[in-house]
N, C-alpha and C. Protein backbone atom coordinates (compact mmCIF):
# COMPACT_ATOMS: atom_id res chain seq x y z
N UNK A 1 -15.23 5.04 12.95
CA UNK A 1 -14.77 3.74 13.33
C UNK A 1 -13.49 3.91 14.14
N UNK A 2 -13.50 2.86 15.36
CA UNK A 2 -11.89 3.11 16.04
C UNK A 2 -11.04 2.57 15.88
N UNK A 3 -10.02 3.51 15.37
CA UNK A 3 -8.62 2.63 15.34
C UNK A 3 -7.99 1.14 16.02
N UNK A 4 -7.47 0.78 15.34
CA UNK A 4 -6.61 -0.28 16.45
C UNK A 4 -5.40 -0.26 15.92
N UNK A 5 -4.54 -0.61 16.65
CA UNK A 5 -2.52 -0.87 15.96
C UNK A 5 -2.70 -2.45 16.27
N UNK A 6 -2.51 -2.56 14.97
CA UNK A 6 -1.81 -4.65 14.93
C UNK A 6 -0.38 -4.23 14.24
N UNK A 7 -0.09 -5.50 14.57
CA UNK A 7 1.25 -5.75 13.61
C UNK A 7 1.05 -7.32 13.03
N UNK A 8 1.80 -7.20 11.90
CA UNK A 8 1.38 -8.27 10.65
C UNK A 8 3.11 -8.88 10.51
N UNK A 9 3.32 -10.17 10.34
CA UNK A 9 4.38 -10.54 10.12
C UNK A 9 3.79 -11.15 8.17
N UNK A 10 5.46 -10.61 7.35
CA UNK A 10 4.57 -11.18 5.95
C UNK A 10 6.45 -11.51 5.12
N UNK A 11 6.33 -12.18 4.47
CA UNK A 11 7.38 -12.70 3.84
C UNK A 11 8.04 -11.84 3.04
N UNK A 12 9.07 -12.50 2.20
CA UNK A 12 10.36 -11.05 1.98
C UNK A 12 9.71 -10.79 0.30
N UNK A 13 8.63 -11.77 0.20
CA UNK A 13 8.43 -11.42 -1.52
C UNK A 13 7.34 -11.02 -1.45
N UNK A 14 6.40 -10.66 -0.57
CA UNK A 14 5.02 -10.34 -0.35
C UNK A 14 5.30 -8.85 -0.16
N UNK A 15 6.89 -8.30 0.78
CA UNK A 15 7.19 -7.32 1.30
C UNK A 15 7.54 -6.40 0.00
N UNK A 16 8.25 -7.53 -0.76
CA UNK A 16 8.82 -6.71 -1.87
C UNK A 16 7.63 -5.97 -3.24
N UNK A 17 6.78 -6.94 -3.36
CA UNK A 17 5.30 -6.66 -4.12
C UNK A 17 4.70 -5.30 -3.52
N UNK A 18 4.68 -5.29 -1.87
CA UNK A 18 4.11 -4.01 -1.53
C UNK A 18 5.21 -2.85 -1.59
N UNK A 19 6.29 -3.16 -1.62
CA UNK A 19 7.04 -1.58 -1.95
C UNK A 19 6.68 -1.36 -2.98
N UNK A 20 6.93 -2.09 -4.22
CA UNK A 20 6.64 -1.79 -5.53
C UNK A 20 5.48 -0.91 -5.72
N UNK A 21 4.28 -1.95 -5.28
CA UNK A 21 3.09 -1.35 -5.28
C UNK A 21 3.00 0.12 -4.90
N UNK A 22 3.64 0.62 -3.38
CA UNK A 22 3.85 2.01 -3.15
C UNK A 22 4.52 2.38 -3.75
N UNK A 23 6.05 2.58 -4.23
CA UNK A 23 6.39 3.31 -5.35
C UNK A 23 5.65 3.54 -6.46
N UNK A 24 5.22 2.64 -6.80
CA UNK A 24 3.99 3.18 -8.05
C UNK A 24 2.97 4.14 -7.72
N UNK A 25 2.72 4.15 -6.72
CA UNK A 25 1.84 5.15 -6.13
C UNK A 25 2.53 6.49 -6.08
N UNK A 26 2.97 6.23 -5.19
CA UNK A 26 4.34 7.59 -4.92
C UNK A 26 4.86 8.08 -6.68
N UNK A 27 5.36 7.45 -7.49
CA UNK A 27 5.35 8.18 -8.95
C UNK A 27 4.41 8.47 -9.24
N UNK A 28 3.61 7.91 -9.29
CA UNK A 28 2.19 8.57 -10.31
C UNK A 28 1.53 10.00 -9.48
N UNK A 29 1.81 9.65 -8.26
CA UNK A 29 1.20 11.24 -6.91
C UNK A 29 1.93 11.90 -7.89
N UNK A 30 3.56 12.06 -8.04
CA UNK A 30 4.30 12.98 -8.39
C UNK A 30 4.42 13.50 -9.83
N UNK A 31 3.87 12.72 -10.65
CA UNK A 31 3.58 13.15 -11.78
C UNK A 31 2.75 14.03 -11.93
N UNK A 32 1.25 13.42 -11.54
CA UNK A 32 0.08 14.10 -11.30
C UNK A 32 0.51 15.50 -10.40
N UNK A 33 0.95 15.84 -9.67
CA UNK A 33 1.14 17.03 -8.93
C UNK A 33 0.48 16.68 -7.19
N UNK A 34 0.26 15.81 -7.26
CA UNK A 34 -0.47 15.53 -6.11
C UNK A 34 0.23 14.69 -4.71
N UNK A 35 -0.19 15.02 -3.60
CA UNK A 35 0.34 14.50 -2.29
C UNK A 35 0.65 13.16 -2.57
N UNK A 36 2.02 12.91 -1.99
CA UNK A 36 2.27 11.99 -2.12
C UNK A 36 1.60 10.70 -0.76
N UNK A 37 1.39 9.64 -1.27
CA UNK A 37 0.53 9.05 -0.07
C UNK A 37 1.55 8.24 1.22
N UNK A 38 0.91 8.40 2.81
CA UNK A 38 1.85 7.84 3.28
C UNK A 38 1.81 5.98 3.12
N UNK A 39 3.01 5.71 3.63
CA UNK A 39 2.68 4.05 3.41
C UNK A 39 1.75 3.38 4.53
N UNK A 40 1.43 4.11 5.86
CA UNK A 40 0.28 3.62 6.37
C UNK A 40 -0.97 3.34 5.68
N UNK A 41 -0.96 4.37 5.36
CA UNK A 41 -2.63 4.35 4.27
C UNK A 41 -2.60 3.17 3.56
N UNK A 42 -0.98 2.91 3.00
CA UNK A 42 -1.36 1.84 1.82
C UNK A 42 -1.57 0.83 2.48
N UNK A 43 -1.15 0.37 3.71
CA UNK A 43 -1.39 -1.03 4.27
C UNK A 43 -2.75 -0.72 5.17
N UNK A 44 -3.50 0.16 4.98
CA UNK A 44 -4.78 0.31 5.22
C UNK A 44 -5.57 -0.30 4.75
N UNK A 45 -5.31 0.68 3.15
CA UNK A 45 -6.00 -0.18 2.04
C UNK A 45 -5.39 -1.55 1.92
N UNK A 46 -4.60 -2.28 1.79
CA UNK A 46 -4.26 -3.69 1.91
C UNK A 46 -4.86 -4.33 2.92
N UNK A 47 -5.25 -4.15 4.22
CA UNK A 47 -5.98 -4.60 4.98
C UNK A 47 -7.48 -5.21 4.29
N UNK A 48 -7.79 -2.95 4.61
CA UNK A 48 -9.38 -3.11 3.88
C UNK A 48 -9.63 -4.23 2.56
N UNK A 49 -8.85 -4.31 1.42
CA UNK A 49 -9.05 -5.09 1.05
C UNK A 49 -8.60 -6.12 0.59
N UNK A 50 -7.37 -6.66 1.06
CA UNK A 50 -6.77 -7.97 1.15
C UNK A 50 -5.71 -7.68 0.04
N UNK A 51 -4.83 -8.55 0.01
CA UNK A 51 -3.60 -8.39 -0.87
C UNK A 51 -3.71 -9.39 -2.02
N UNK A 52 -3.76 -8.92 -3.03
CA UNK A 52 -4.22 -9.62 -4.11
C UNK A 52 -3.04 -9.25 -5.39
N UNK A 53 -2.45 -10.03 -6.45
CA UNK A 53 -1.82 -9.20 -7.22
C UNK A 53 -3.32 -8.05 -8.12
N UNK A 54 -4.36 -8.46 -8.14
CA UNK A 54 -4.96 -7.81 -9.17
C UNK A 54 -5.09 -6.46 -8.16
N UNK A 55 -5.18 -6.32 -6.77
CA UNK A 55 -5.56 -4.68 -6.26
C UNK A 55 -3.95 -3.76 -7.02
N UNK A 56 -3.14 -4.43 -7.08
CA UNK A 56 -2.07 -3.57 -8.16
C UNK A 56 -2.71 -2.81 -9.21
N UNK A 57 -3.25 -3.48 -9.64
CA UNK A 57 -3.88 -2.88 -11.15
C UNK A 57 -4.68 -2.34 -10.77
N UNK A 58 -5.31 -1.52 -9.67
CA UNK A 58 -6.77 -0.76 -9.32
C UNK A 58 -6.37 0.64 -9.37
């Protein structure tokens, strides 16, 4: 599939939910021993599948 670059404008508490969300990621990589993920990917997956509080818990 081909790439595209958008840019997304999103509010300061929507912004703050997705750091969280990546830090949680980023600790648990580092616990586990494993690569830590970049934050592109995560707003990949937020794309792919929409921003929800429940994709937190996935």
């Amino acid at each position: 599939m081909a790439k595209t670059r958008i840019s997304i404008t999103i509010d300061d508490k929507t912004a703050k939910e997705i750091e969280l969300y990546y830090r949680e990621k980023v600790k648990i990589a580092a616990e586990k021993g494993q690569a830590i993920p970049k934050l592109s990917n995560i707003y990949e997956e937020i794309i792919e599948k929409g921003w929800d509080k429940s994709l937190k818990k996935k």
